[in-house]
C-alpha atoms as a PDB file:
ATOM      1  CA  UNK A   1      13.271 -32.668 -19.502  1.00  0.00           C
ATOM      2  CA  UNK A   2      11.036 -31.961 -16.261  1.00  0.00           C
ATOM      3  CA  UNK A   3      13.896 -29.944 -14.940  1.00  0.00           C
ATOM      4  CA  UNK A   4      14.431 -27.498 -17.725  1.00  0.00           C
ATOM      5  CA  UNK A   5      10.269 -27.117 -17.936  1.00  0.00           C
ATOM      6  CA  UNK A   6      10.257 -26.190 -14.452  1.00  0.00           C
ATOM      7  CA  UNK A   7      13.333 -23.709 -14.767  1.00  0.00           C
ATOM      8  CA  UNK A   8      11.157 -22.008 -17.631  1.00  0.00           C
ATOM      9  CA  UNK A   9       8.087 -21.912 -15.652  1.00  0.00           C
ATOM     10  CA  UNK A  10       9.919 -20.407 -12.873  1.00  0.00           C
ATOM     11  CA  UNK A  11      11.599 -17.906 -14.669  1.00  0.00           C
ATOM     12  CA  UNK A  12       8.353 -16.645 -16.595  1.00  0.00           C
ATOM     13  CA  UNK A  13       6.717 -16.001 -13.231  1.00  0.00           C
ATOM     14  CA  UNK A  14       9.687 -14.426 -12.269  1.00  0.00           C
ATOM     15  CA  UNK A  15       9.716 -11.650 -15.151  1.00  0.00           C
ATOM     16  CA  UNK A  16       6.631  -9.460 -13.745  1.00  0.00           C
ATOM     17  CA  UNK A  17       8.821  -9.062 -10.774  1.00  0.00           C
ATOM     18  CA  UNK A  18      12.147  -8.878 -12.133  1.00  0.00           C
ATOM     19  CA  UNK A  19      10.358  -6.034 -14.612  1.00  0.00           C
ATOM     20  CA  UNK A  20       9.149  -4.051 -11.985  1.00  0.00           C
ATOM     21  CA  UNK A  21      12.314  -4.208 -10.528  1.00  0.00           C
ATOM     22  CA  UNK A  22      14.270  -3.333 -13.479  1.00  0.00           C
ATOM     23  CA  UNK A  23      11.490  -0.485 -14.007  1.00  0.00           C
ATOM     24  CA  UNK A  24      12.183   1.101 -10.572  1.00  0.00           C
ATOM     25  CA  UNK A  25      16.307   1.214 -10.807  1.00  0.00           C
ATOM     26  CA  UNK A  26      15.526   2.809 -14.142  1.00  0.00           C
ATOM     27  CA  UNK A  27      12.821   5.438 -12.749  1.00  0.00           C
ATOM     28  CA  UNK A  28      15.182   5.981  -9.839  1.00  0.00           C
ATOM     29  CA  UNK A  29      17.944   7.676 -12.259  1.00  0.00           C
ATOM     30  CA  UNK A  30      16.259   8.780 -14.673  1.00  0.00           C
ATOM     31  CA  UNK A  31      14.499  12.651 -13.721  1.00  0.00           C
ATOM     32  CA  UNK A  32      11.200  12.887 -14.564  1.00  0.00           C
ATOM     33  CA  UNK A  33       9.418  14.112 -17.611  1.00  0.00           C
ATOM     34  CA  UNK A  34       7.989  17.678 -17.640  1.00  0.00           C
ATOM     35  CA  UNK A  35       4.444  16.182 -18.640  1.00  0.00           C
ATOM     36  CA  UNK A  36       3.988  13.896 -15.690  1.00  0.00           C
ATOM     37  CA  UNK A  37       5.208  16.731 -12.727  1.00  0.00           C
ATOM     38  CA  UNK A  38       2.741  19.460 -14.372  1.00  0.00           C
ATOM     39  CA  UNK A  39      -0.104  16.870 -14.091  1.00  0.00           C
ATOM     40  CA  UNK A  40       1.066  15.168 -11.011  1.00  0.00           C
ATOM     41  CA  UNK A  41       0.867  18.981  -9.510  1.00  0.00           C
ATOM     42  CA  UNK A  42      -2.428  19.790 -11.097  1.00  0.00           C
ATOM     43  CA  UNK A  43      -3.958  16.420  -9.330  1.00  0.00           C
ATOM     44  CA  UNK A  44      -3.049  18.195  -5.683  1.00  0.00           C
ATOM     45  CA  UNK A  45      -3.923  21.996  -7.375  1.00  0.00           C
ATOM     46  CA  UNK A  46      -0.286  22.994  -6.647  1.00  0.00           C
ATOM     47  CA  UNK A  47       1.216  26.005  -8.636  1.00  0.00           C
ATOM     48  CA  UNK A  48       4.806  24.595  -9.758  1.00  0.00           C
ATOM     49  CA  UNK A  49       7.285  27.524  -8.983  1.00  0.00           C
ATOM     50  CA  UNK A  50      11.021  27.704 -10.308  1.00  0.00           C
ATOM     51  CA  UNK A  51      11.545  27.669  -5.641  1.00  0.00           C
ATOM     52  CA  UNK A  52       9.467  24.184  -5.367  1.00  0.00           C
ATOM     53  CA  UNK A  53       9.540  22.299  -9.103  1.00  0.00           C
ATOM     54  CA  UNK A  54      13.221  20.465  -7.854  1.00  0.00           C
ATOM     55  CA  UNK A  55      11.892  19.230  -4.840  1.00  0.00           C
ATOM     56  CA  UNK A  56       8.441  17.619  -6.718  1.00  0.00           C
ATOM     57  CA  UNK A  57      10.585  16.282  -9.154  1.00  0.00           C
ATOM     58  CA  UNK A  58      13.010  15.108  -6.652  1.00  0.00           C
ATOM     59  CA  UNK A  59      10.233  13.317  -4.802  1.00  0.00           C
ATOM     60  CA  UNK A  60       8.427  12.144  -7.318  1.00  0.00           C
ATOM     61  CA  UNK A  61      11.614  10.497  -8.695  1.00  0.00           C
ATOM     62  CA  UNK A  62      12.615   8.964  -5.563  1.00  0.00           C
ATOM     63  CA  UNK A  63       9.125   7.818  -4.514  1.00  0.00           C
ATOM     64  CA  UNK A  64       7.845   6.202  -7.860  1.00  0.00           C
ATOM     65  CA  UNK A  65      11.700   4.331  -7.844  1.00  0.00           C
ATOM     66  CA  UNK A  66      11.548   2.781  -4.161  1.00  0.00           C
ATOM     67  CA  UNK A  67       7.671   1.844  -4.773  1.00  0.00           C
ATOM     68  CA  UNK A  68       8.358  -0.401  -7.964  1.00  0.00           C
ATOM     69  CA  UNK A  69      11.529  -1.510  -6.626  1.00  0.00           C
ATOM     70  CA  UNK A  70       9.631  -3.057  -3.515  1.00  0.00           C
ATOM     71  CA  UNK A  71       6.941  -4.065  -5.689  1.00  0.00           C
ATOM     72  CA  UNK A  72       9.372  -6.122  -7.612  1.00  0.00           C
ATOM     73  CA  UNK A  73      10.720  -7.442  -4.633  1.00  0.00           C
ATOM     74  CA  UNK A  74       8.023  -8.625  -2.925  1.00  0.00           C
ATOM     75  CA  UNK A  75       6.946 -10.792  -6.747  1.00  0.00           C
ATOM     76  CA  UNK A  76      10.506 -12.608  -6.241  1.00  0.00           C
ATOM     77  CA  UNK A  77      10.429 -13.280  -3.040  1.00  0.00           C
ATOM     78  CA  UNK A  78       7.239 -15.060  -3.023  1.00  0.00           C
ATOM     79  CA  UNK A  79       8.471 -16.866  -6.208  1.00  0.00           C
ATOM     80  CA  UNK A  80      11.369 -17.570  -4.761  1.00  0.00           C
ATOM     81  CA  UNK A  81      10.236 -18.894  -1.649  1.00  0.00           C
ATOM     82  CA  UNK A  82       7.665 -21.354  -3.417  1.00  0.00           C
ATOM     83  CA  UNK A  83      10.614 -22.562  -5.205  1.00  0.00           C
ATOM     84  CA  UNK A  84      12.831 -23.226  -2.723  1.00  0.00           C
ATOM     85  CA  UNK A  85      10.353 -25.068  -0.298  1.00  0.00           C
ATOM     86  CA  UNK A  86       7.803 -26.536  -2.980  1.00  0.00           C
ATOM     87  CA  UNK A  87       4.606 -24.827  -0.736  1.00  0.00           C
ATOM     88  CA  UNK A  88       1.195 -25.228  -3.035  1.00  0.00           C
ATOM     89  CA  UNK A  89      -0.312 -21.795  -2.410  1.00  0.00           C
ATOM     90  CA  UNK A  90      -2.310 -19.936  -4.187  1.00  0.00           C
ATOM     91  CA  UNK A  91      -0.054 -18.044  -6.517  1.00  0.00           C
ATOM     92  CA  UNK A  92      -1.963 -15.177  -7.713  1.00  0.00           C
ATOM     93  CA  UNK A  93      -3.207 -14.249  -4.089  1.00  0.00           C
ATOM     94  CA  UNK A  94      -0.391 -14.375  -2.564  1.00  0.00           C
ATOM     95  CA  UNK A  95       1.723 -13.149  -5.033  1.00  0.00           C
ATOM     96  CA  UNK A  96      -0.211  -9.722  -5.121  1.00  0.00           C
ATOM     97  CA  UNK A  97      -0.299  -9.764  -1.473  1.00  0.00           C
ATOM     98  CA  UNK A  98       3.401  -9.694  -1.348  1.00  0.00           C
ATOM     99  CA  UNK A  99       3.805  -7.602  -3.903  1.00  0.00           C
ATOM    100  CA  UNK A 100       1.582  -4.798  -2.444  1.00  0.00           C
ATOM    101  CA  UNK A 101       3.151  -5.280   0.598  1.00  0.00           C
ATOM    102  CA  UNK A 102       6.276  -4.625  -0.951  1.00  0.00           C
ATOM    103  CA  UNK A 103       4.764  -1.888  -2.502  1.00  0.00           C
ATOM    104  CA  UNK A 104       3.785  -0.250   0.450  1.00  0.00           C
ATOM    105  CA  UNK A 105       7.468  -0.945   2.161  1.00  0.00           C
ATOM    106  CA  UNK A 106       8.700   1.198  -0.501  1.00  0.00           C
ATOM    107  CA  UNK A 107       6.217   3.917  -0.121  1.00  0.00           C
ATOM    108  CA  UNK A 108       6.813   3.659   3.815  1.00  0.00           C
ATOM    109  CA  UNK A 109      10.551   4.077   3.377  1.00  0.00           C
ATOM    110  CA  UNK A 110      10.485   6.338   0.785  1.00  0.00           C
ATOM    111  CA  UNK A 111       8.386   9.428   2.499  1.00  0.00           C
ATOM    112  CA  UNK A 112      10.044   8.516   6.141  1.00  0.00           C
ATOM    113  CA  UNK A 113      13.839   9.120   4.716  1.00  0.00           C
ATOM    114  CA  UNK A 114      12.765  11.808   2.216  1.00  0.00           C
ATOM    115  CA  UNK A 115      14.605  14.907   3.343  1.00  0.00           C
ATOM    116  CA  UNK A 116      12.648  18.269   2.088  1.00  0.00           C
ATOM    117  CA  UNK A 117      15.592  20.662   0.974  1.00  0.00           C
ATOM    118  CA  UNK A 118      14.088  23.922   2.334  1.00  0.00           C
ATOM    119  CA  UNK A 119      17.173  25.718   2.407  1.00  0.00           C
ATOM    120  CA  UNK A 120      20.131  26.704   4.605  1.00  0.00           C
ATOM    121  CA  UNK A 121      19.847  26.761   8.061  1.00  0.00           C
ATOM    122  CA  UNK A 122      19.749  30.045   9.576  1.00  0.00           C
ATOM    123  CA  UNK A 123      19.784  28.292  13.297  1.00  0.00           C
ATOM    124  CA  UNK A 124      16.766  29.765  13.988  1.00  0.00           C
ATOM    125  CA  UNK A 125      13.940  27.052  14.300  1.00  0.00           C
ATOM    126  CA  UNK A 126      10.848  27.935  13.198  1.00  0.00           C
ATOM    127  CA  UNK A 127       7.189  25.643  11.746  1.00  0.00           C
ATOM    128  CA  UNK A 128       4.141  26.650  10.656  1.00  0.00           C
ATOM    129  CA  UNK A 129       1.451  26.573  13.423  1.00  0.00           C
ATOM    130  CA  UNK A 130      -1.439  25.888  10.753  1.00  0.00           C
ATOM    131  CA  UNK A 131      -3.115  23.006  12.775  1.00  0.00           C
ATOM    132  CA  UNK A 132      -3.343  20.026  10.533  1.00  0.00           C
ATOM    133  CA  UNK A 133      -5.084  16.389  10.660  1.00  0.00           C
ATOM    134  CA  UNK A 134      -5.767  13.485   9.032  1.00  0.00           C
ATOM    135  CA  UNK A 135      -9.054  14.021   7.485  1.00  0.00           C
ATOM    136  CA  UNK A 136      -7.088  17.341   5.795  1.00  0.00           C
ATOM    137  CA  UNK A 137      -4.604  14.608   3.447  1.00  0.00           C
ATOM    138  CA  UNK A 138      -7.232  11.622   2.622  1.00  0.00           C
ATOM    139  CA  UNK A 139     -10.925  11.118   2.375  1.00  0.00           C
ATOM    140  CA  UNK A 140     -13.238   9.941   5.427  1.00  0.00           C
ATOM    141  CA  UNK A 141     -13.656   6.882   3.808  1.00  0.00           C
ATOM    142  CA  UNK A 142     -10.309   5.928   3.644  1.00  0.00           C
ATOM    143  CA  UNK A 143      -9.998   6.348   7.578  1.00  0.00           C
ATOM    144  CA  UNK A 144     -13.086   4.324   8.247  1.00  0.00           C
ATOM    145  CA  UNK A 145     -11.708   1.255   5.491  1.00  0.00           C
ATOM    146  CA  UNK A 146      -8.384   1.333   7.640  1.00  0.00           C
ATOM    147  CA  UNK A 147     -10.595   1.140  10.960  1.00  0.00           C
ATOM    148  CA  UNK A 148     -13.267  -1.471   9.756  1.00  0.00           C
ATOM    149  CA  UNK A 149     -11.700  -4.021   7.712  1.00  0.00           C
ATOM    150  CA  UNK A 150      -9.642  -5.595  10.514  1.00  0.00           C
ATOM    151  CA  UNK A 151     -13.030  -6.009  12.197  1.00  0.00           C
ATOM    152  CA  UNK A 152     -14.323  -7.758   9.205  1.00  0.00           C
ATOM    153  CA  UNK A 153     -10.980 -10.163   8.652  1.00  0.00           C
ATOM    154  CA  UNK A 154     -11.009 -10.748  12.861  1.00  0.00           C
ATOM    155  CA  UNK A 155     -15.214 -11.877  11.672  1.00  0.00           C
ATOM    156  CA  UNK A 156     -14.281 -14.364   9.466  1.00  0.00           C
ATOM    157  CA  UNK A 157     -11.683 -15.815  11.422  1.00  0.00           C
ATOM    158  CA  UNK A 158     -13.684 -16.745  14.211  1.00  0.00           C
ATOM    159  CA  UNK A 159     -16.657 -17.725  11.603  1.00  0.00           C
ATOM    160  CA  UNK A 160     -13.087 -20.000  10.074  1.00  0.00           C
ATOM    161  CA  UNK A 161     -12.812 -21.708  13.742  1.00  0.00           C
ATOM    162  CA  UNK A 162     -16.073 -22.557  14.305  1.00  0.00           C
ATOM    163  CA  UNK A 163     -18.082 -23.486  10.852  1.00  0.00           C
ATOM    164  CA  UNK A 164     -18.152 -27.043  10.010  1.00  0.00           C
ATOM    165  CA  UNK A 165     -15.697 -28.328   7.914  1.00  0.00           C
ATOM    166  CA  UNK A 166     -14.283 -30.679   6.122  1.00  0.00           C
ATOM    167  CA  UNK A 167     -11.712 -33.000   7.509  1.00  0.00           C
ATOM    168  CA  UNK A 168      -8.186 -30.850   6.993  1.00  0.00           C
ATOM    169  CA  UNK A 169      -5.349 -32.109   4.976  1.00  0.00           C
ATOM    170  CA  UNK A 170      -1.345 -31.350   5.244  1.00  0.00           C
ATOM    171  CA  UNK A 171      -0.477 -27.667   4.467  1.00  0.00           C
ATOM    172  CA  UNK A 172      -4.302 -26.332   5.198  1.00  0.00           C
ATOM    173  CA  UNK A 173      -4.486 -23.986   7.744  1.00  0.00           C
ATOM    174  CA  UNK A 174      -4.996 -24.750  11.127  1.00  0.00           C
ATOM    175  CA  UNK A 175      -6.071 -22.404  14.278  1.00  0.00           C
ATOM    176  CA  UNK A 176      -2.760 -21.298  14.830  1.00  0.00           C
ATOM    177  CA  UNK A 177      -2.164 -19.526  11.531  1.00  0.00           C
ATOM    178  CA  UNK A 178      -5.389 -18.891  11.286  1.00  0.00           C
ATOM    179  CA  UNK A 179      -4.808 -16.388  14.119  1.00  0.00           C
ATOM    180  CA  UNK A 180      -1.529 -14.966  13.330  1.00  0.00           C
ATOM    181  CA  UNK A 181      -2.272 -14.316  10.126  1.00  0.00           C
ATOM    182  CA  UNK A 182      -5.277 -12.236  11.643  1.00  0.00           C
ATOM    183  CA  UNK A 183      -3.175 -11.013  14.595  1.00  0.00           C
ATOM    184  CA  UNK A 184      -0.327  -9.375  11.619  1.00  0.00           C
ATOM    185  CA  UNK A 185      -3.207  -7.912   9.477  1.00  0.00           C
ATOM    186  CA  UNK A 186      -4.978  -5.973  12.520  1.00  0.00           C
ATOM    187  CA  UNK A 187      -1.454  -5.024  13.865  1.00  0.00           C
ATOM    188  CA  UNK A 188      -0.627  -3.775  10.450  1.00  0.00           C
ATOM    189  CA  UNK A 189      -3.689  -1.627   9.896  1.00  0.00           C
ATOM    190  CA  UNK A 190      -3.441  -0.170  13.436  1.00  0.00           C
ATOM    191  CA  UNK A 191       0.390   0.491  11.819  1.00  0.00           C
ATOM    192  CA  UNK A 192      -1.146   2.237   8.923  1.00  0.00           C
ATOM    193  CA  UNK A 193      -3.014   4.542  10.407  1.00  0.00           C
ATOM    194  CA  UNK A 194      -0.236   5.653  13.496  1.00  0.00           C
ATOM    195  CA  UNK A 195       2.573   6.106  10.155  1.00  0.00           C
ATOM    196  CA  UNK A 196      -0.465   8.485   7.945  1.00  0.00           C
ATOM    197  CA  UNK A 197      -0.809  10.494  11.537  1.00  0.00           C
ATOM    198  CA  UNK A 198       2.889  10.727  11.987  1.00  0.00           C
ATOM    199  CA  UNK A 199       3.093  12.196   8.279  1.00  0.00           C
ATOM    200  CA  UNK A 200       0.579  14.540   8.779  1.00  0.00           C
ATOM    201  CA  UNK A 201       1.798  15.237  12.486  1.00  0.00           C
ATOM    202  CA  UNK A 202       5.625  16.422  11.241  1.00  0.00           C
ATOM    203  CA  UNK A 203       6.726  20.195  11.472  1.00  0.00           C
ATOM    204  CA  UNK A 204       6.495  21.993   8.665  1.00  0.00           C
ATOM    205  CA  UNK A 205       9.462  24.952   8.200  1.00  0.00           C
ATOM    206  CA  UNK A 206       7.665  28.722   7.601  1.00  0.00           C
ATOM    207  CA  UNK A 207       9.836  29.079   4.392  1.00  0.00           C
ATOM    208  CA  UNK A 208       8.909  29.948   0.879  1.00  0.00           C
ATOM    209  CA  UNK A 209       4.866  29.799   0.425  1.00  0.00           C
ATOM    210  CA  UNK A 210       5.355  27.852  -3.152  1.00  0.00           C
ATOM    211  CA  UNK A 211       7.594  25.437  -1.575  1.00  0.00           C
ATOM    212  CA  UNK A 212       4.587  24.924   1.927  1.00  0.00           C
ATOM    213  CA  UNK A 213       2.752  24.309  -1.092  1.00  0.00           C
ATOM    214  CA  UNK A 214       4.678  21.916  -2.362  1.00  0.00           C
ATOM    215  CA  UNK A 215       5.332  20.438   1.237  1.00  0.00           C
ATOM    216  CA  UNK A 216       1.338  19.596   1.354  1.00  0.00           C
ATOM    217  CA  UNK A 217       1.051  18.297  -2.019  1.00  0.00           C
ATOM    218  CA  UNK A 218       3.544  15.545  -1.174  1.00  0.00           C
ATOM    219  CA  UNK A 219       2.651  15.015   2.180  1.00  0.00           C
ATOM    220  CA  UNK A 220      -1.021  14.215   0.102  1.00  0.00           C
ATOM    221  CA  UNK A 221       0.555  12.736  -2.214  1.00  0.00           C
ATOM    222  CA  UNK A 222       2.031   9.858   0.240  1.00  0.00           C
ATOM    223  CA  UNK A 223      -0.947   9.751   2.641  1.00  0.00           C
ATOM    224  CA  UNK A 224      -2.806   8.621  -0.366  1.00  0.00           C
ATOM    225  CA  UNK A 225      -0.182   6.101  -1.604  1.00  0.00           C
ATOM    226  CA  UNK A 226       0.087   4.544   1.630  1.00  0.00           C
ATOM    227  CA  UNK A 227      -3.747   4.121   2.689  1.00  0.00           C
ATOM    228  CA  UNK A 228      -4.595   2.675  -0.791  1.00  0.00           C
ATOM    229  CA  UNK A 229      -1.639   0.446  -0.464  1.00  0.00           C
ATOM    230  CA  UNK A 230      -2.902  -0.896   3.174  1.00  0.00           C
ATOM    231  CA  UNK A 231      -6.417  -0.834   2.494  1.00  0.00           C
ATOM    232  CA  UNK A 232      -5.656  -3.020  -0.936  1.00  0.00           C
ATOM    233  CA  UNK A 233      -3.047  -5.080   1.677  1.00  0.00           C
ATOM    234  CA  UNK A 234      -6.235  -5.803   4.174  1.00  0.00           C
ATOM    235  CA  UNK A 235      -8.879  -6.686   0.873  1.00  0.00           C
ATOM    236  CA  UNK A 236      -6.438  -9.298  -0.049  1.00  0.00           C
ATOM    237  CA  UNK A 237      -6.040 -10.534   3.566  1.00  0.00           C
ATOM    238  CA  UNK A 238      -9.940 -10.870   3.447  1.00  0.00           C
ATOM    239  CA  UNK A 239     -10.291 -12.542  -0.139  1.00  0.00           C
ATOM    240  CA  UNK A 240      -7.444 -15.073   1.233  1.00  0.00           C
ATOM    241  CA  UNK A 241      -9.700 -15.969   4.290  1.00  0.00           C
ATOM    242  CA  UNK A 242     -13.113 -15.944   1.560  1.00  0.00           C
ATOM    243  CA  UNK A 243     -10.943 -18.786  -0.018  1.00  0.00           C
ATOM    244  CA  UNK A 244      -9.557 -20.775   2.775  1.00  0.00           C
ATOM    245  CA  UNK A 245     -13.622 -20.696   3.937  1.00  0.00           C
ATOM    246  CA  UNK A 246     -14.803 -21.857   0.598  1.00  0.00           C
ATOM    247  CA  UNK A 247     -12.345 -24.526   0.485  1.00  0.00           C
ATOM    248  CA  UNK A 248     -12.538 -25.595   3.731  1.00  0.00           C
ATOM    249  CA  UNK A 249     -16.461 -25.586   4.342  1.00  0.00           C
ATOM    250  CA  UNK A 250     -18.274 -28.810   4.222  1.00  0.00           C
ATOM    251  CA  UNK A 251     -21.193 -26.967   2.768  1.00  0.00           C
ATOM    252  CA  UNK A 252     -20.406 -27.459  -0.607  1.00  0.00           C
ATOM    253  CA  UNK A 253     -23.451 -24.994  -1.784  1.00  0.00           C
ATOM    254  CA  UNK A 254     -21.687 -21.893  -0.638  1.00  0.00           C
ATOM    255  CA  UNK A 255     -17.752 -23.020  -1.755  1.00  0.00           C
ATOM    256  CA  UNK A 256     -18.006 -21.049  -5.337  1.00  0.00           C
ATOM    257  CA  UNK A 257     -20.101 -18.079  -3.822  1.00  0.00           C
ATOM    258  CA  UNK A 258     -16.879 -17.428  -1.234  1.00  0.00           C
ATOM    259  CA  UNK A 259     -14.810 -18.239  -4.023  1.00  0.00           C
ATOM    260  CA  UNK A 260     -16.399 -15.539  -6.127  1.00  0.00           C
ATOM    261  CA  UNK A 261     -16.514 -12.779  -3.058  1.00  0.00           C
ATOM    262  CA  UNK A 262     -12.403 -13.802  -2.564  1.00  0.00           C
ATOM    263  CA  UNK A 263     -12.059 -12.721  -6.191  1.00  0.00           C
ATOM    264  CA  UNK A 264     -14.080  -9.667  -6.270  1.00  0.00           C
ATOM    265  CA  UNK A 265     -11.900  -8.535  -2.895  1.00  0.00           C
ATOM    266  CA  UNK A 266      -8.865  -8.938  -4.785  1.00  0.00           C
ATOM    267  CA  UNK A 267     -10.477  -7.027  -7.839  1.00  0.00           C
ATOM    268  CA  UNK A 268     -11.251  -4.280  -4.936  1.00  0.00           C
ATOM    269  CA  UNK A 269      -7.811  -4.548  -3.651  1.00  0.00           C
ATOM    270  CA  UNK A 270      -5.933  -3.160  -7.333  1.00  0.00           C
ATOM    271  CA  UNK A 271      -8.982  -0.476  -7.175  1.00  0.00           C
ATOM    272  CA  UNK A 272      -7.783   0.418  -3.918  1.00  0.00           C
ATOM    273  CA  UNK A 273      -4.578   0.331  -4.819  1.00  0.00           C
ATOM    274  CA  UNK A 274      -5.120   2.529  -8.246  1.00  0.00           C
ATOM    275  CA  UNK A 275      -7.990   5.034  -7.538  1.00  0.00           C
ATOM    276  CA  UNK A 276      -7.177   5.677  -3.349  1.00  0.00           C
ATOM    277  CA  UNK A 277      -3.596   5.558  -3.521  1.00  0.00           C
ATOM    278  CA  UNK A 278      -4.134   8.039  -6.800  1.00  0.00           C
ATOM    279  CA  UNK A 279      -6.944  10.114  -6.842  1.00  0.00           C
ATOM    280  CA  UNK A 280      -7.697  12.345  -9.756  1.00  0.00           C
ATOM    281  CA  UNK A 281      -7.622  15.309  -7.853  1.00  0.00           C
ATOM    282  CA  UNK A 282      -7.155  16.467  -4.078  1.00  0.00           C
ATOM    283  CA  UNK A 283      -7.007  19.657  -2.657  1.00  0.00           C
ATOM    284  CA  UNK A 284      -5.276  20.005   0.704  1.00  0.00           C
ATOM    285  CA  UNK A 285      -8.194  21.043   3.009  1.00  0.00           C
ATOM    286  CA  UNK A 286      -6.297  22.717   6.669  1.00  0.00           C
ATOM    287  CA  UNK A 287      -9.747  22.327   8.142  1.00  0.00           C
ATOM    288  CA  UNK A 288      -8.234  20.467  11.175  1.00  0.00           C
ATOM    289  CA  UNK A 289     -10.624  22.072  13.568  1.00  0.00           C
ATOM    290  CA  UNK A 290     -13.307  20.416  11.744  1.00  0.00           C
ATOM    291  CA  UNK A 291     -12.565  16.682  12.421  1.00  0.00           C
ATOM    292  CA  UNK A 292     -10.281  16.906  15.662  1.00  0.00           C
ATOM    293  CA  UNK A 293     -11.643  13.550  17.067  1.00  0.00           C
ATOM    294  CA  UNK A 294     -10.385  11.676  13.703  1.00  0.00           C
END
C-alpha cells in the first residue's frame, strides 16, 4: 500500500514538469497566433513588415518551445533524482532552481543556434557598423543585479562558515559544498553576463531596414530572457543559503526571520523571472557611446 502511495506522490510532482514539457513540444510545432507576434512586436516598438513577420514568428516559435521544454526538464530531473537516491531537500527550492536553470539552458541554446534567414548570399560580406552595447538591450539595473548578487551569495557563505551553529547532522551541508555551490553560482553569473555581451557583440548583415529591426527586437528580446532567468537563478541561490543559515544557526531568535528573507528571495526570483526577462515595453536604444565602460 506504501508503494503505490509513493508512486502517486511521485507522479503528481511529476505533472508540472511533464506539462511544461508537453507544453513546449506543442508550442514548438504549432506557429504562433497573429495576436501574440503583433503584441510581442509592439513590447520592443518594432513595425512588423511582410520582409521580417516570418523570422519573429519563426523565433518566437522556436524560443518559447526550447524555454518550456528545458523548464520541464529541469522539474523531472530534480524529481527524478530525489527519487532515485531518497535525498531530503527542500523540494520547492530546489525544484524552481532547477527548473529556471533549465529554463535558462533553453533560452541559452535557443538564441546561440538561431540562424537569422536574411537572405541569399551574394558573397559579398557586409554588417552594420552601428556601435552597439549592453546597456542598449537591458536596463542598468539588470547589469548591476548580475554584478552584485554573487558578492552578496560569496557574503553569506563566509557569514555560513563562521557563525555559530548548531551541531550538523548527515546530509547538512558542510564547508565543502558550501563553497562549490558558491564557486558554480559566481562562475555562472560571470557566464551570464560574457553570453548577453556576446549577443549584443554579433555582426549584424546591412540588409532590409524592417528585418535590422527585427534583428534588434530579438536580440532584446533574448538579452532580457536570459538576465531575468540568471538574476532569478542567483535569488534562489541566495534564499537557499537564507535557509541553510536559519536552519543551521544556533541562535534560534533569528531562524524564522532568515526563513522569511529565503522566501521573499524566491518570491523575487519568479519577479525576476516574469517582469526582467519580459518587460512591458523596450525600445532598442544604439546609444553605445553613452555607456562604453559597461
Amino acid at each position: 500500500m506504501s508503494y503505490r502511495f509513493d508512486l502517486v506522490a511521485f507522479l503528481i510532482w511529476q505533472a508540472p514538469g511533464a506539462a511544461l514539457l508537453v507544453w513546449g513540444v506543442i508550442l514548438g510545432v504549432r506557429p504562433p497566433g497573429e495576436r501574440p507576434t503583433t503584441r510581442w512586436a509592439a513590447r520592443y516598438g518594432l513595425a512588423l513588415t511582410a520582409a521580417n513577420r516570418s523570422l519573429v514568428a519563426h523565433y518566437r516559435r522556436r524560443t518559447r518551445s526550447l524555454q518550456l521544454v528545458g523548464a520541464g526538464l529541469g522539474w523531472l530531473a530534480i524529481a527524478l533524482f530525489v527519487a532515485l537516491t531518497g535525498l531530503n531537500i527542500p523540494v520547492f527550492g530546489v525544484s524552481l532552481l532547477v527548473t529556471i536553470a533549465g529554463y535558462l539552458l533553453g533560452a541559452v541554446i535557443a538564441e546561440t543556434t538561431f540562424l537569422r534567414p536574411f537572405g541569399p548570399r551574394t558573397g559579398i560580406r557586409s554588417a552594420s557598423l552601428v556601435p552597439r552595447a549592453l546597456l542598449d538591450y537591458v536596463p542598468l539595473l539588470t547589469v548591476w543585479a548580475l554584478r552584485t548578487l554573487p558578492l552578496v551569495i560569496i557574503g553569506l557563505a563566509v557569514v555560513y562558515v563562521v557563525m555559530p551553529k548548531l551541531q550538523l547532522n548527515a546530509g547538512d551541508p558542510n564547508l565543502a559544498l558550501v563553497i562549490g555551490l558558491t564557486a558554480v553560482l559566481v562562475i555562472f553569473a560571470l557566464s551570464v553576463e560574457q553570453v548577453l555581451r556576446m549577443i549584443v557583440g554579433r555582426p549584424q548583415p546591412v540588409v532590409d531596414a524592417g528585418l535590422v529591426a527585427a534583428d534588434d527586437a530579438i536580440r532584446a528580446s533574448s538579452i532580457h530572457a536570459l538576465s531575468g532567468a540568471g538574476i532569478g537563478t542567483l535569488l534562489v541561490g541566495i534564499a537557499g543559503a537564507l535557509f541553510w543559515l536559519g536552519y543551521a544557526t544556533s541562535a534560534g531568535s533569528l531562524s524564522q526571520p532568515l526563513s522569511f528573507l529565503g522566501t521573499l528571495m524566491i518570491l523575487l526570483s519568479l519577479v525576476s523571472w516574469i517582469v526582467l526577462g519580459h518587460p512591458r515595453t523596450w525600445r532598442v536604444r544604439h546609444s553605445a557611446h553613452l555607456a562604453t565602460s559597461l
